[in-house]
Protein backbone atom coordinates (compact mmCIF):
# COMPACT_ATOMS: atom_id res chain seq x y z
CA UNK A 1 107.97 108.06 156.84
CA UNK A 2 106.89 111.52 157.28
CA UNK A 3 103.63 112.74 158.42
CA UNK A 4 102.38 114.15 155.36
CA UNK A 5 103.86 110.59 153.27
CA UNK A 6 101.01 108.82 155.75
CA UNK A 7 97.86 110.79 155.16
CA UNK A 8 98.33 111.21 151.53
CA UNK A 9 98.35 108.52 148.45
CA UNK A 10 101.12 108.87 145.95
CA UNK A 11 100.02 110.57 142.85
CA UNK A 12 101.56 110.08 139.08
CA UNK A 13 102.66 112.56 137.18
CA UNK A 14 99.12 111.71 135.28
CA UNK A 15 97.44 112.68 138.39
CA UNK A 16 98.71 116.08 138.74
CA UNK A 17 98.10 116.85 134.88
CA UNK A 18 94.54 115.65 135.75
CA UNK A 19 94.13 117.98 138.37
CA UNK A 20 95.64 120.99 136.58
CA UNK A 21 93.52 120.29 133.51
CA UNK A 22 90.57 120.35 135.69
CA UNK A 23 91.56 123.47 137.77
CA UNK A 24 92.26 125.49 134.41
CA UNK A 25 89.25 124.35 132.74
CA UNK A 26 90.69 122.68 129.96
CA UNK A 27 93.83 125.55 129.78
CA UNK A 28 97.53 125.48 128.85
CA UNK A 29 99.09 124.15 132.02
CA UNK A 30 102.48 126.43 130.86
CA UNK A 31 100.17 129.65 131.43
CA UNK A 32 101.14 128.39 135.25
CA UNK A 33 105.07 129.14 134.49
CA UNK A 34 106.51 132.30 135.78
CA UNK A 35 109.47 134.27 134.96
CA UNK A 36 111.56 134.91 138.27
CA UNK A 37 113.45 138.15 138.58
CA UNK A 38 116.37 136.90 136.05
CA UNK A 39 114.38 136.58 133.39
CA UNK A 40 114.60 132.26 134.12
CA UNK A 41 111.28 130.46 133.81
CA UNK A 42 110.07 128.86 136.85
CA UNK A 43 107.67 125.58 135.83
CA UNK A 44 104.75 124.98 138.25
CA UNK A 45 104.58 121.28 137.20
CA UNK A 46 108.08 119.22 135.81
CA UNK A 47 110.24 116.23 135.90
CA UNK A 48 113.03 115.51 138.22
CA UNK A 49 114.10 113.08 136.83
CA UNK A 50 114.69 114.91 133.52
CA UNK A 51 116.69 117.42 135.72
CA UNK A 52 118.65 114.97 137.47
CA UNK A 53 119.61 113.26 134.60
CA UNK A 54 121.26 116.88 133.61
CA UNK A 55 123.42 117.60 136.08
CA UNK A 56 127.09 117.59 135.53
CA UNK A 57 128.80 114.92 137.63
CA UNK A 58 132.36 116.37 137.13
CA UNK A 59 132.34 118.08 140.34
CA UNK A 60 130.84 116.48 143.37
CA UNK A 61 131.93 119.64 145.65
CA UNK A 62 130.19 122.74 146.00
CA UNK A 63 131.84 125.89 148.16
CA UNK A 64 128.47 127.83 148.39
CA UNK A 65 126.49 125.75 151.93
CA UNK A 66 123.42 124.67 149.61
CA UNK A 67 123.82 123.39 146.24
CA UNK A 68 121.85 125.28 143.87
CA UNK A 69 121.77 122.55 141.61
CA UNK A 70 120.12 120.95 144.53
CA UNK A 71 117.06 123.28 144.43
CA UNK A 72 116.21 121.77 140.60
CA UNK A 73 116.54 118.13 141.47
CA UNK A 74 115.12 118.41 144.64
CA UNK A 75 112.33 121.51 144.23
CA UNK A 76 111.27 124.34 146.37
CA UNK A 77 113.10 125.07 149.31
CA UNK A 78 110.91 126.20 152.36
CA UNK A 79 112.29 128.73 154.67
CA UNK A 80 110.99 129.32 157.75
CA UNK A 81 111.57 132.35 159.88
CA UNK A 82 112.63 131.42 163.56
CA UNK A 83 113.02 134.84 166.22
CA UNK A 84 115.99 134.76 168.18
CA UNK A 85 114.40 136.01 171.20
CA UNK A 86 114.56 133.35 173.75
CA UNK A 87 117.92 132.15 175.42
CA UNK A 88 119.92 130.43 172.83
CA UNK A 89 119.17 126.87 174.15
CA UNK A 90 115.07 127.46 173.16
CA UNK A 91 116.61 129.15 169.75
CA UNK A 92 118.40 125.97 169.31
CA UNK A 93 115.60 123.60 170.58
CA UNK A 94 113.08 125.91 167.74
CA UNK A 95 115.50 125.19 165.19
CA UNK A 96 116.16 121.80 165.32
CA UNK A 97 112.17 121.06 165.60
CA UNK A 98 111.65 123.42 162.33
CA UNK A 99 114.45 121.37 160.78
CA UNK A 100 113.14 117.48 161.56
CA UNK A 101 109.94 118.42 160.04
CA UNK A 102 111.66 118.98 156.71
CA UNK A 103 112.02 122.87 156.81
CA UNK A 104 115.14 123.44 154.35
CA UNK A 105 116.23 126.96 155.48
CA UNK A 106 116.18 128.51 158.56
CA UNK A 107 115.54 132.42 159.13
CA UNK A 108 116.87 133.79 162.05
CA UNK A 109 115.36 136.72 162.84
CA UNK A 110 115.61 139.40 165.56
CA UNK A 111 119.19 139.10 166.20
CA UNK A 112 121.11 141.04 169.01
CA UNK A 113 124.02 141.83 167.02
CA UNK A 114 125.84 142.39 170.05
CA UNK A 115 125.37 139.07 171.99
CA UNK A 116 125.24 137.23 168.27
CA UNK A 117 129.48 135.91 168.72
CA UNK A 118 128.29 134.43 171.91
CA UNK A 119 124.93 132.88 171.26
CA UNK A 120 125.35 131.83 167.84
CA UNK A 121 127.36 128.53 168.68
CA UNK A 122 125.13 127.81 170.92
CA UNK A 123 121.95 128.53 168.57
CA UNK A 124 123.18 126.67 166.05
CA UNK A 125 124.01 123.25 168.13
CA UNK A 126 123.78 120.11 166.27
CA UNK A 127 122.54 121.94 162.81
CA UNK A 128 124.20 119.94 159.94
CA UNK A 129 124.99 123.21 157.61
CA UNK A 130 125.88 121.02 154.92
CA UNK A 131 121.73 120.03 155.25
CA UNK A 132 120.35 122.84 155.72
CA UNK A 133 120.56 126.48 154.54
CA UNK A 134 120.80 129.62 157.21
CA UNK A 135 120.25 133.03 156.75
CA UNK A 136 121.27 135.59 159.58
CA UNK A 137 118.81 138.78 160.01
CA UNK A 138 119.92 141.48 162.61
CA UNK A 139 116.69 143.61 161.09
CA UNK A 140 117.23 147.00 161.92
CA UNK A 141 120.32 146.13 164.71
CA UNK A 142 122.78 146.96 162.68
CA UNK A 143 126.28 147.64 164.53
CA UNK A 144 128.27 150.97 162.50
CA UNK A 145 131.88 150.52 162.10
């Protein structure tokens, strides 16, 4: 049980509705949807269930390292940035604490593009990729060809 599943009580989906009612005054709860960049609507408040139920089962493999089917049955995905500034065992050590408290993506940030072929293995140590997304930022390091 996580930390956050021991200092809260469960809530229904009742509960939430309760709470947006009450927070909007008696407005349309869809006035919370946004439309992302692609023109897709993003819903504040919905079922899993009803998105789980939709996914094709055909194919159980996925090429890309997170399934972005995952994202719907699952929800938000938090990233959080990590700087690679330390040796790469304290990298590694700040990753896999960011990780085990339920971070889904990790952004690494501040990379020596230079040193990255030879302190990347050792940053990355015991990540599970298929778990959990990365994202590599060298910033303004940037090696020309």
């Amino acid at each position: 049980m996580s930390s956050t599943q021991s200092k809260f009580p469960s809530a229904s989906r009742e509960d939430w509705h309760a709470l947006v009612s009450a927070a909007l005054k008696g407005g349309d709860p869809q006035s919370l949807d946004r439309l992302d960049e692609d023109g897709l609507t993003i819903k504040a408040l919905y079922d899993i269930a009803s998105y789980v139920a939709a996914l094709p089962d055909a194919c159980a493999i996925t090429r890309l390292p997170v399934n972005p089917a995952s994202h719907i049955a699952h929800g938000w995905d938090i990233c959080q940035p990590v700087m690679a500034n330390g040796s790469a065992k304290d990298v590694n050590r700040l990753i896999l604490d960011e990780l085990q408290d339920g971070v889904g993506t990790i952004w690494l940030q501040g990379l020596q593009t230079a040193d990255l072929a030879g302190h990347l293995p050792a940053m990355m140590q015991d990540v599970v990729f298929a778990a959990a997304g990365i994202h590599l930022d060298a910033g303004n390091d940037v090696m020309a060809q």
